[in-house]
N, C-alpha and C. Protein backbone atom coordinates (compact mmCIF):
# COMPACT_ATOMS: atom_id res chain seq x y z
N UNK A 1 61.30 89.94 122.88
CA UNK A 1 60.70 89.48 124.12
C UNK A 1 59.19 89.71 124.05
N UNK A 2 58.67 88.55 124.18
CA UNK A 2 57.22 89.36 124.04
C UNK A 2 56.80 89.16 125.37
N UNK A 3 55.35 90.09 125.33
CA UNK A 3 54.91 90.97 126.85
C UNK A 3 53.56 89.98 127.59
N UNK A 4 53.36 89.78 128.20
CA UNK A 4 52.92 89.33 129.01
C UNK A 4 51.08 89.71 129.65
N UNK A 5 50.72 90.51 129.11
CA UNK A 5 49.93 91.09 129.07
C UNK A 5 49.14 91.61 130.62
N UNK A 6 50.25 91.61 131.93
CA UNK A 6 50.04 91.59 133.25
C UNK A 6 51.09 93.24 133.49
N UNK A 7 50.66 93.99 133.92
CA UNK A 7 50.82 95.45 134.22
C UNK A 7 52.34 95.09 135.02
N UNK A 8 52.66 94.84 135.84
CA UNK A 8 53.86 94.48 136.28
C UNK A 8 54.92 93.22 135.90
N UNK A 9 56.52 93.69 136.32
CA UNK A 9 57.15 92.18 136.11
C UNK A 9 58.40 92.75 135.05
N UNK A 10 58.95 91.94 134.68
CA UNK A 10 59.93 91.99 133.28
C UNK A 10 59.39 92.39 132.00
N UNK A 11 57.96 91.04 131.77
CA UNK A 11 57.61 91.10 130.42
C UNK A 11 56.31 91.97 130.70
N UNK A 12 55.95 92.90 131.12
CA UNK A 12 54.92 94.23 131.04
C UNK A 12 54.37 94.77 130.01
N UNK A 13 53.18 94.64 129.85
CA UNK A 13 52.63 95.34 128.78
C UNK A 13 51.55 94.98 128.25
N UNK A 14 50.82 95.56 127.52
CA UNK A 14 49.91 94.95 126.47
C UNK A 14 50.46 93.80 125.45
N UNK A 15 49.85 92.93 125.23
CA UNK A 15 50.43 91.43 124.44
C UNK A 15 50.05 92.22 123.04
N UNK A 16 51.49 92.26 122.07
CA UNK A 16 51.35 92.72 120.82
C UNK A 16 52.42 91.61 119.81
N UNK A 17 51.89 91.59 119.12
CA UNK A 17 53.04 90.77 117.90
C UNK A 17 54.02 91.79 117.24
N UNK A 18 54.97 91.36 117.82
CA UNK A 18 56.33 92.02 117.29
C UNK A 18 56.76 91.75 115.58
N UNK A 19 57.00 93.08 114.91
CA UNK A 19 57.20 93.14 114.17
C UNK A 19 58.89 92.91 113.38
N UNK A 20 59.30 92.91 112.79
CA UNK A 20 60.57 92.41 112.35
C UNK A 20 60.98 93.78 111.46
N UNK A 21 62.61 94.31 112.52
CA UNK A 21 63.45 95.33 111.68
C UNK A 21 63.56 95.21 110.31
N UNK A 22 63.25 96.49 109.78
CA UNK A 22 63.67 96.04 108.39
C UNK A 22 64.68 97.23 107.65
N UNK A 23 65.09 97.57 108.79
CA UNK A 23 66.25 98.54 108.48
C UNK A 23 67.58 98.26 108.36
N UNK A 24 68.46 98.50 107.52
CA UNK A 24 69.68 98.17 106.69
C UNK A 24 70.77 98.91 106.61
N UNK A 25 71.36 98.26 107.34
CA UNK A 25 72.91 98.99 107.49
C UNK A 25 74.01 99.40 106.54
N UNK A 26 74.05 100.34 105.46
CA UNK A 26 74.77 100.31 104.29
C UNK A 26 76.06 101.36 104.40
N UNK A 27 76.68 101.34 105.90
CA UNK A 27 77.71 102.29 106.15
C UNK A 27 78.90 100.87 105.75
N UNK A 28 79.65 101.95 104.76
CA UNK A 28 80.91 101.12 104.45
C UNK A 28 80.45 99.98 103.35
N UNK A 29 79.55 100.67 102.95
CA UNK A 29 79.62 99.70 101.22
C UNK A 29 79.99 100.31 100.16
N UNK A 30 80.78 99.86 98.70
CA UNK A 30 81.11 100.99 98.15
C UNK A 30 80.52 100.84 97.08
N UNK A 31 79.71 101.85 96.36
CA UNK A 31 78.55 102.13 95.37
C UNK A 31 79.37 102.39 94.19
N UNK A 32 78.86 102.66 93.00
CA UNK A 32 79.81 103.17 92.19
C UNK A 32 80.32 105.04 92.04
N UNK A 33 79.23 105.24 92.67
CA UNK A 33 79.14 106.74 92.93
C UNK A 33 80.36 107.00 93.26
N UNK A 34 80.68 106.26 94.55
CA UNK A 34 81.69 106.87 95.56
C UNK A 34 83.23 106.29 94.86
N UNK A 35 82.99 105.04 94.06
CA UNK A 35 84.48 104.89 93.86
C UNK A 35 84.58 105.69 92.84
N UNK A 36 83.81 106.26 91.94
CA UNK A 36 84.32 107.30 91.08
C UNK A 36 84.75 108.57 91.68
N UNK A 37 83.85 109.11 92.67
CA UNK A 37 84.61 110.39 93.53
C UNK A 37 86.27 109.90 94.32
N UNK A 38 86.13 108.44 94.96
CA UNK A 38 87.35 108.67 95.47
C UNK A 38 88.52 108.62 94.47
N UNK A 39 87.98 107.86 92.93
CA UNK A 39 89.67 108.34 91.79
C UNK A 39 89.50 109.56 91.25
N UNK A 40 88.72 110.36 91.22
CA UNK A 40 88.98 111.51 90.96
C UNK A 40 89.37 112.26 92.23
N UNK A 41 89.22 112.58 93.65
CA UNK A 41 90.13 112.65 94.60
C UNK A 41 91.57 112.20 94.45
N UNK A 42 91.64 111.21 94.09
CA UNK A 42 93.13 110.98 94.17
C UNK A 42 93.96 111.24 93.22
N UNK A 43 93.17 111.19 91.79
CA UNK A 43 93.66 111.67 90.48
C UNK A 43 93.89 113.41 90.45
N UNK A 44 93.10 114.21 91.50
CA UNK A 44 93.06 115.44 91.56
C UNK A 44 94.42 116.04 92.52
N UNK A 45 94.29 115.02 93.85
CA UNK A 45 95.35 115.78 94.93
C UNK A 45 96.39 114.91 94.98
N UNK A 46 96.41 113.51 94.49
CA UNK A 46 97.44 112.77 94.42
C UNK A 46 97.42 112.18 95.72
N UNK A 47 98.39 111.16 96.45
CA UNK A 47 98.30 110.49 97.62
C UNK A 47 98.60 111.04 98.83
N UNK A 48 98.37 110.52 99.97
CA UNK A 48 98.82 111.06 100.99
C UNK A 48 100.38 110.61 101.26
N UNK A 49 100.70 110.94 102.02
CA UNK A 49 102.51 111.21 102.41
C UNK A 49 103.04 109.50 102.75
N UNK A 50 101.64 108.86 103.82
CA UNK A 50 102.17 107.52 104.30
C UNK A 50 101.81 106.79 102.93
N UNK A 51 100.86 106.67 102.34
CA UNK A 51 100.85 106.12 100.84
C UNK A 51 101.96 106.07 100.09
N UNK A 52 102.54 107.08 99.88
CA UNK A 52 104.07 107.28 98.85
C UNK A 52 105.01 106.59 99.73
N UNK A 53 105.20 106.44 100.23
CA UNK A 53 105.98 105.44 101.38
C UNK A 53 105.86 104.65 101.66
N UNK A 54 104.64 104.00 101.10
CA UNK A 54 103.93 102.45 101.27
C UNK A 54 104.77 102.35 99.66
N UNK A 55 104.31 102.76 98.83
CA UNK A 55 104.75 102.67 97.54
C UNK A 55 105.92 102.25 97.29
N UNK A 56 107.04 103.14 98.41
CA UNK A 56 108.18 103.14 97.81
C UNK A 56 109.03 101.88 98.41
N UNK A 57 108.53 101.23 99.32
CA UNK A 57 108.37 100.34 100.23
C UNK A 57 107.94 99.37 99.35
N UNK A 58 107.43 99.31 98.81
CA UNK A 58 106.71 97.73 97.98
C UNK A 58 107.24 97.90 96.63
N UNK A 59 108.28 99.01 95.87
CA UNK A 59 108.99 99.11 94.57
C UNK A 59 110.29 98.58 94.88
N UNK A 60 111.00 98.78 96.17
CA UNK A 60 112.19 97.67 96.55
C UNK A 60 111.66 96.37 96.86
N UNK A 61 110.66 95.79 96.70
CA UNK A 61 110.29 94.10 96.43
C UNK A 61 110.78 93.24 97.42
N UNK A 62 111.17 93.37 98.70
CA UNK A 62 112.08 92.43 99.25
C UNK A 62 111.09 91.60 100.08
N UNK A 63 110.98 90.55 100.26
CA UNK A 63 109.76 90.28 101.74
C UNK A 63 110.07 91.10 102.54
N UNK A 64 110.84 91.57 103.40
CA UNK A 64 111.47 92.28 104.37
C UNK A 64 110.31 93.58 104.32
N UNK A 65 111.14 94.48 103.46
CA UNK A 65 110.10 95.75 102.74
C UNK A 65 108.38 95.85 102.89
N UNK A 66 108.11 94.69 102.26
CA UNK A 66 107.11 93.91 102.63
C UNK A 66 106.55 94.09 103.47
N UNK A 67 106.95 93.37 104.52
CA UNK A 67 106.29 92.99 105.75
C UNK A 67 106.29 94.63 106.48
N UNK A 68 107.76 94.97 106.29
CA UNK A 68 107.82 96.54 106.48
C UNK A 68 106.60 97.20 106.71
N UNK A 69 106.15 97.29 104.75
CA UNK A 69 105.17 98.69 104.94
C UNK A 69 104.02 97.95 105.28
N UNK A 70 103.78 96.70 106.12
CA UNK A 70 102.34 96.43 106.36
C UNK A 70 102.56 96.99 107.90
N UNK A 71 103.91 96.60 108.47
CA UNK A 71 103.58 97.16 109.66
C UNK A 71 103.45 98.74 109.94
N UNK A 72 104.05 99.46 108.71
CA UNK A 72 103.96 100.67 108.72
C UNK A 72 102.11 101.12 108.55
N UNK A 73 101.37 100.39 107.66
CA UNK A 73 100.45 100.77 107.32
C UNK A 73 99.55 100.59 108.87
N UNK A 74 99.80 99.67 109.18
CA UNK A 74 98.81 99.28 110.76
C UNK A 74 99.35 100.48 111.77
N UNK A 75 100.23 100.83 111.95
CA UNK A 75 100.37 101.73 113.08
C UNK A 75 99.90 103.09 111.96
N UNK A 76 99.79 103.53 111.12
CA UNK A 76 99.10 104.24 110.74
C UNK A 76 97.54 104.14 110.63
N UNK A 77 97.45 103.26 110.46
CA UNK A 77 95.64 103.05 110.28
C UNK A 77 94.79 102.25 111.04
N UNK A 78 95.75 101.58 112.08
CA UNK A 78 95.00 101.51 113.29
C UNK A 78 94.62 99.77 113.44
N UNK A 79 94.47 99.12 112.52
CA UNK A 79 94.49 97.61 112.27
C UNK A 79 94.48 96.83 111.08
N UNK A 80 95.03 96.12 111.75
CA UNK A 80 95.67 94.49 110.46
C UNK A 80 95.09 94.36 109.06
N UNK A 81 93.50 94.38 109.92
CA UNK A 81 92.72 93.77 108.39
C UNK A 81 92.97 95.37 107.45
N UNK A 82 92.52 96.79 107.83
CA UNK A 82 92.98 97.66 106.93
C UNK A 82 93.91 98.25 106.81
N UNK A 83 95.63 98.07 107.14
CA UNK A 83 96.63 97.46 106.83
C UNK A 83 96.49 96.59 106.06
N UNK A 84 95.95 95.68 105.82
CA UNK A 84 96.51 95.02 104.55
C UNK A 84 95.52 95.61 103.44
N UNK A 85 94.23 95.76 103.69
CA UNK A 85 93.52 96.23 102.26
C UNK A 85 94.52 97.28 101.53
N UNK A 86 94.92 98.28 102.56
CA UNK A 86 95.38 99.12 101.89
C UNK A 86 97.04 99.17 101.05
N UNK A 87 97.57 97.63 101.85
CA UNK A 87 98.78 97.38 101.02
C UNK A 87 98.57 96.92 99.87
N UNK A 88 97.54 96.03 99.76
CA UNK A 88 96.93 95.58 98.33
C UNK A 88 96.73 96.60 97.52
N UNK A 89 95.99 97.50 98.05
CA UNK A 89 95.65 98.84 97.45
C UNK A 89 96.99 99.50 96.61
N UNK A 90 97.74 99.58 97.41
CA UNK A 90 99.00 100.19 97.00
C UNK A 90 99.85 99.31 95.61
N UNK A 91 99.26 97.91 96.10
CA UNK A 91 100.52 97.02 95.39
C UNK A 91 100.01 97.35 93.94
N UNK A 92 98.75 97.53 93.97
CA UNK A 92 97.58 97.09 92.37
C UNK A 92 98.13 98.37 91.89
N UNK A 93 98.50 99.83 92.82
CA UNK A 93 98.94 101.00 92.17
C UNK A 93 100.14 101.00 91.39
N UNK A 94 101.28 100.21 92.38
CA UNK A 94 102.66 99.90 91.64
C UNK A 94 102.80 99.42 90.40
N UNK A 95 101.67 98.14 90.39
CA UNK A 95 101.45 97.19 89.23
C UNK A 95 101.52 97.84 88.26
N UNK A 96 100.18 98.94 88.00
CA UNK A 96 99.33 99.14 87.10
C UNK A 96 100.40 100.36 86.50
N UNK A 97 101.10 101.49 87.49
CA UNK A 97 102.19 102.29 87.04
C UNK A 97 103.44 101.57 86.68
N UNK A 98 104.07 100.32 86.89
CA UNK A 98 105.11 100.06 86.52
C UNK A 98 104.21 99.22 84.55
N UNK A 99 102.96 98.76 84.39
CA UNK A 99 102.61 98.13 82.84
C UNK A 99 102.62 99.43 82.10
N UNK A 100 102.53 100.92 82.86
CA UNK A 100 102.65 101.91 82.06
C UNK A 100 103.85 102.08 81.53
């Protein structure tokens, strides 16, 4: 909004040229830093309780199962879109332990 250069009103103030934010929002990006701490976290303590149950849930294969642990994952984690990242998450785990 620029100001008006009249002491009273909405636009109040001394008339200045507004400058442009140049500050950057980087909450929830993932660096490589952090995905190496979070597999060594998980390689260290292993999964949490609803995880192994997502797991075991997506190793009986059924659509049913399926659809199951997504709804399991959303009432655990609160919504859809991460409910599903994290079923993906899970599925790429099954994958990668069942080519072992």
């Amino acid at each position: 909004m620029t100001r008006s250069g009249i002491a009273v009103g909405l636009n109040k103030g001394y008339i200045t040229t507004l400058r442009e934010d140049k500050r950057v929002n980087l909450r929830g990006r993932n660096s490589a830093g952090k995905r190496l701490v979070k597999s060594v976290i998980t390689e260290v303590a292993g999964y949490a309780p609803y995880e192994r149950r997502m797991m075991e849930l997506i190793k009986i294969g059924s659509a049913a199962t399926f659809k199951r642990c997504l709804k399991f994952a959303k009432k655990r984690l609160g919504t859809h879109k991460r409910a599903k990242k994290k079923r993906d998450m899970m599925l790429a785990v099954v994958q990668a332990s069942r080519k072992k």
